[in-house]
C-alpha atoms as a PDB file:
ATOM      1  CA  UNK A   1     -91.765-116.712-105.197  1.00  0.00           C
ATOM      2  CA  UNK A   2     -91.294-120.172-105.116  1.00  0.00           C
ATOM      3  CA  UNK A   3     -94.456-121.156-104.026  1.00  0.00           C
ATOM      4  CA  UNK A   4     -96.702-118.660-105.855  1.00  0.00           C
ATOM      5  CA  UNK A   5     -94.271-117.770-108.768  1.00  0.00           C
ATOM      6  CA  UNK A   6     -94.717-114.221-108.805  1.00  0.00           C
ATOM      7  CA  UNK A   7     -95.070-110.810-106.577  1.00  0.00           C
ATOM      8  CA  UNK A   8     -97.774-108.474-107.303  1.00  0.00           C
ATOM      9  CA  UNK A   9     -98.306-107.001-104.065  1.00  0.00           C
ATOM     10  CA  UNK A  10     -96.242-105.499-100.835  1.00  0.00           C
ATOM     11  CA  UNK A  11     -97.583-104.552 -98.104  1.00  0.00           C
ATOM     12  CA  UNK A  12     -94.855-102.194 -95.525  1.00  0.00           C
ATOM     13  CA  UNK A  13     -96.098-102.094 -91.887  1.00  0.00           C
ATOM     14  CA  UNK A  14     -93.503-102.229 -90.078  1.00  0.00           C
ATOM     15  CA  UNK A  15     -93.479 -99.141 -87.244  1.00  0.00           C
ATOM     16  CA  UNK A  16     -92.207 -98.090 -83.844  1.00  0.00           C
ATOM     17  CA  UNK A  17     -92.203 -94.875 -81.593  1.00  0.00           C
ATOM     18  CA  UNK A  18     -89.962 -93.762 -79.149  1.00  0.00           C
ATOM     19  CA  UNK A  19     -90.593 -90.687 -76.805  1.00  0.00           C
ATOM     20  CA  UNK A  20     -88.566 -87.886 -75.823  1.00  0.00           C
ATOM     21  CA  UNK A  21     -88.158 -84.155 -75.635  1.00  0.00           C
ATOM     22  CA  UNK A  22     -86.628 -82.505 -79.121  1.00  0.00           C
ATOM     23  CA  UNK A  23     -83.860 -80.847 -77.018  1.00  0.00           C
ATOM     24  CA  UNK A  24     -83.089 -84.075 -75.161  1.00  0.00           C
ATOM     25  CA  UNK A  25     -83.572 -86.718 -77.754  1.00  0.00           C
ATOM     26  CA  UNK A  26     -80.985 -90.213 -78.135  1.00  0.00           C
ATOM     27  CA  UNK A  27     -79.521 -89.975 -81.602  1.00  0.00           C
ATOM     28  CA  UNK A  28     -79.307 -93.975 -81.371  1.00  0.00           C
ATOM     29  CA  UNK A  29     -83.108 -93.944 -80.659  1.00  0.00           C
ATOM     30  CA  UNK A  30     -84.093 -91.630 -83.215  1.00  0.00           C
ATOM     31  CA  UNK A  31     -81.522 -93.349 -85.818  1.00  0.00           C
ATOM     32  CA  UNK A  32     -83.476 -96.988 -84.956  1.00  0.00           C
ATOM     33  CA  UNK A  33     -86.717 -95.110 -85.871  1.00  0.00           C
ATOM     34  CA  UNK A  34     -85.142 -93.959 -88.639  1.00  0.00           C
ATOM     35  CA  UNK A  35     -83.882 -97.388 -89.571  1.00  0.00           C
ATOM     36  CA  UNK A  36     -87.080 -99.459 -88.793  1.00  0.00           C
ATOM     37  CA  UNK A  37     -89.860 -97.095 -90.263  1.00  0.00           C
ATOM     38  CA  UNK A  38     -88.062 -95.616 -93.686  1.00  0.00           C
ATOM     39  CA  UNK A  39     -85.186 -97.603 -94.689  1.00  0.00           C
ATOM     40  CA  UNK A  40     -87.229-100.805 -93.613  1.00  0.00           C
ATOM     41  CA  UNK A  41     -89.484 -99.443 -96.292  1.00  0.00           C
ATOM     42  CA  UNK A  42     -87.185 -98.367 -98.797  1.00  0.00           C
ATOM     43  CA  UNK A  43     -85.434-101.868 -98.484  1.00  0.00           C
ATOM     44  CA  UNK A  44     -88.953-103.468 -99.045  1.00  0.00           C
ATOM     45  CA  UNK A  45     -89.770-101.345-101.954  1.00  0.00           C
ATOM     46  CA  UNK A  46     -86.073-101.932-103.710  1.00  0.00           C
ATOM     47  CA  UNK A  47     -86.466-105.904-103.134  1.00  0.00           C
ATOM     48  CA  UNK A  48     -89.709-105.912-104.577  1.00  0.00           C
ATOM     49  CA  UNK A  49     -89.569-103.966-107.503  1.00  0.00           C
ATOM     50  CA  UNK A  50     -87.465-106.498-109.839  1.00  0.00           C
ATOM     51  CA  UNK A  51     -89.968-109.279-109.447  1.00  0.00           C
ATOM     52  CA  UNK A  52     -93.044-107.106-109.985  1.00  0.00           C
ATOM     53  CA  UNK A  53     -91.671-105.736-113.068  1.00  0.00           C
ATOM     54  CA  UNK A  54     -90.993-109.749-113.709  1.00  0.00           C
ATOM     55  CA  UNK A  55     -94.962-110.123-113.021  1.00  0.00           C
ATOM     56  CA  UNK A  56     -95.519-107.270-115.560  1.00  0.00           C
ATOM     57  CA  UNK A  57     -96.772-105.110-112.403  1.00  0.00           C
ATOM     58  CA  UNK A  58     -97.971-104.812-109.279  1.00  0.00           C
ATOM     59  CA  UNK A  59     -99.160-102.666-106.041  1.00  0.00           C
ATOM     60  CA  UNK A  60     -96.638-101.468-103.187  1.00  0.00           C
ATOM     61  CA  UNK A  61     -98.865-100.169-100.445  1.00  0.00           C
ATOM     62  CA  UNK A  62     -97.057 -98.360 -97.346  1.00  0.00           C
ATOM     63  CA  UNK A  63     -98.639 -98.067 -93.788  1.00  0.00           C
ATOM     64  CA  UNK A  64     -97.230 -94.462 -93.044  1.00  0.00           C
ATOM     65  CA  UNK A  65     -99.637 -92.753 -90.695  1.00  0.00           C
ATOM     66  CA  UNK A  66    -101.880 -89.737 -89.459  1.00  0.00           C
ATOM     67  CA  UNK A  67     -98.878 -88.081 -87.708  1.00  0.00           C
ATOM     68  CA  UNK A  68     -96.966 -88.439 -90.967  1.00  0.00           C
ATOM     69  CA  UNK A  69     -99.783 -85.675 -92.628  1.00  0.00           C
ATOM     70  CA  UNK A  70    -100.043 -83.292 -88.670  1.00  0.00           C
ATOM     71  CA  UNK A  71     -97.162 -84.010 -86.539  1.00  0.00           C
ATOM     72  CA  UNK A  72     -97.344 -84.994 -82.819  1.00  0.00           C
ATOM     73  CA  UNK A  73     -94.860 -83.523 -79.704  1.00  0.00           C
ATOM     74  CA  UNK A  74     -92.694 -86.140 -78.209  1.00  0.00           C
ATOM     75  CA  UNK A  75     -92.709 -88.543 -80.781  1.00  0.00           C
ATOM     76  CA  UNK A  76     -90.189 -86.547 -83.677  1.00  0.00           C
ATOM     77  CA  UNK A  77     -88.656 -89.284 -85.268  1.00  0.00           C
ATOM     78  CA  UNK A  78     -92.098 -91.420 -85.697  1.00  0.00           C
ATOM     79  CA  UNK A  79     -93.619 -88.231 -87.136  1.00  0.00           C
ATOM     80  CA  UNK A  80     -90.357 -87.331 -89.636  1.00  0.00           C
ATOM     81  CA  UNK A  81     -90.434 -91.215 -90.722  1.00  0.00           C
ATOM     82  CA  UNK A  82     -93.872 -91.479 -91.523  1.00  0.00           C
ATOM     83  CA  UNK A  83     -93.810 -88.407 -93.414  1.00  0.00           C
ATOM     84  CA  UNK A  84     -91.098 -89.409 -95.841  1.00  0.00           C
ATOM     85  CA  UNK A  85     -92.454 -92.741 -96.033  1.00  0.00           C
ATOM     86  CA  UNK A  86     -94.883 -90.951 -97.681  1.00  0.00           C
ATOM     87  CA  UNK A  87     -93.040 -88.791-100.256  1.00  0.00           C
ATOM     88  CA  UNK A  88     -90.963 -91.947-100.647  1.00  0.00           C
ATOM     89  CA  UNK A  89     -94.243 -93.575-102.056  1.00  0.00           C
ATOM     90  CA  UNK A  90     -94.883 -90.582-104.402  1.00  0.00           C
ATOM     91  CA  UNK A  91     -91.279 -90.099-105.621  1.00  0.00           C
ATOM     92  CA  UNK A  92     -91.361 -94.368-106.190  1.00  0.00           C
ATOM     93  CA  UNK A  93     -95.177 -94.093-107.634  1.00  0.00           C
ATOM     94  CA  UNK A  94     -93.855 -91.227-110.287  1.00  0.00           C
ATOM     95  CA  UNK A  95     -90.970 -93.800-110.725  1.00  0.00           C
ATOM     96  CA  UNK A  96     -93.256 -96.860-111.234  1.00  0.00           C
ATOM     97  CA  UNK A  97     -95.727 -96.421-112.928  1.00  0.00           C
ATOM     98  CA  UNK A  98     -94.508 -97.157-116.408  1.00  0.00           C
ATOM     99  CA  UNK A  99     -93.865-100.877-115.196  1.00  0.00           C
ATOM    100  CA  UNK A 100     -97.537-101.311-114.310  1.00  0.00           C
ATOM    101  CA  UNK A 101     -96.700-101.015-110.264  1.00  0.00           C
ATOM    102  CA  UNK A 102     -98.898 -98.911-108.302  1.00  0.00           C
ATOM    103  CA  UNK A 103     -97.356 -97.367-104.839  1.00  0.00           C
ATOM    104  CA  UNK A 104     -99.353 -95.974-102.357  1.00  0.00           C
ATOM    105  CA  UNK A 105     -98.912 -94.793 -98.570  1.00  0.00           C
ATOM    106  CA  UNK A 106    -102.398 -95.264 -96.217  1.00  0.00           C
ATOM    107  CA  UNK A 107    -102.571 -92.571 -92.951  1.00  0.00           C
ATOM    108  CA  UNK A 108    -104.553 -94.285 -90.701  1.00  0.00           C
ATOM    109  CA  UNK A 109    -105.026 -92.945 -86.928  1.00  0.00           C
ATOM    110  CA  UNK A 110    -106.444 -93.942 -83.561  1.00  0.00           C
ATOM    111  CA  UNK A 111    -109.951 -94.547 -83.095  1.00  0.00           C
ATOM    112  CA  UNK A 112    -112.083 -94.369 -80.028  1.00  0.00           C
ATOM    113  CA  UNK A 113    -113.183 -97.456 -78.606  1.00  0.00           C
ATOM    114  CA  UNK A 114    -116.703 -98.445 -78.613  1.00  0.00           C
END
């Protein structure tokens, strides 16, 4: 803020995966999943939104993922994250929108390489 005087745009990407079996899954790794992937993006969003409104509005864009739309095995608390990052960016777009602040979540996947 203090170098460009306002926000008008937030980018979320931060994401990590742990692996495991549903029946034999860490609660401490699936609650730092948890932690990193939603409530990273919540606390992103909720810091943001006073100076956007300040800037008279902005964009929130949130790197969920492809496995947030199918689901993948072994990877359950990556999957459930991404998904609600995603209704989290609906429920806060709804919320939004009459202060001029756009929020969007992007799904992207692997690609092959070339």
């Amino acid at each position: 803020m203090q170098d460009f005087g306002k926000l008008d745009v937030l980018v979320n990407n931060a994401g990590i995966v742990a692996l495991g079996q549903l029946k034999k899954f860490d609660l401490a790794k699936w609650q730092k999943v948890i932690d990193v992937n939603l409530t990273g993006t919540f606390l992103g969003m909720r810091a943001a939104v006073d100076p956007m409104i300040a800037a008279g509005g902005g964009s929130i864009i949130n790197v969920s993922s492809i496995e947030g739309l199918r689901g993948a095995p072994m990877v359950h608390p990556y999957v459930a994250s991404k998904w609600a990052v995603r209704g989290l960016s609906k429920s806060a777009a709804l919320e939004l929108a009459s202060h001029k602040i756009r929020v969007n979540s992007i799904h992207p996947g692997s690609s092959a390489p070339r």
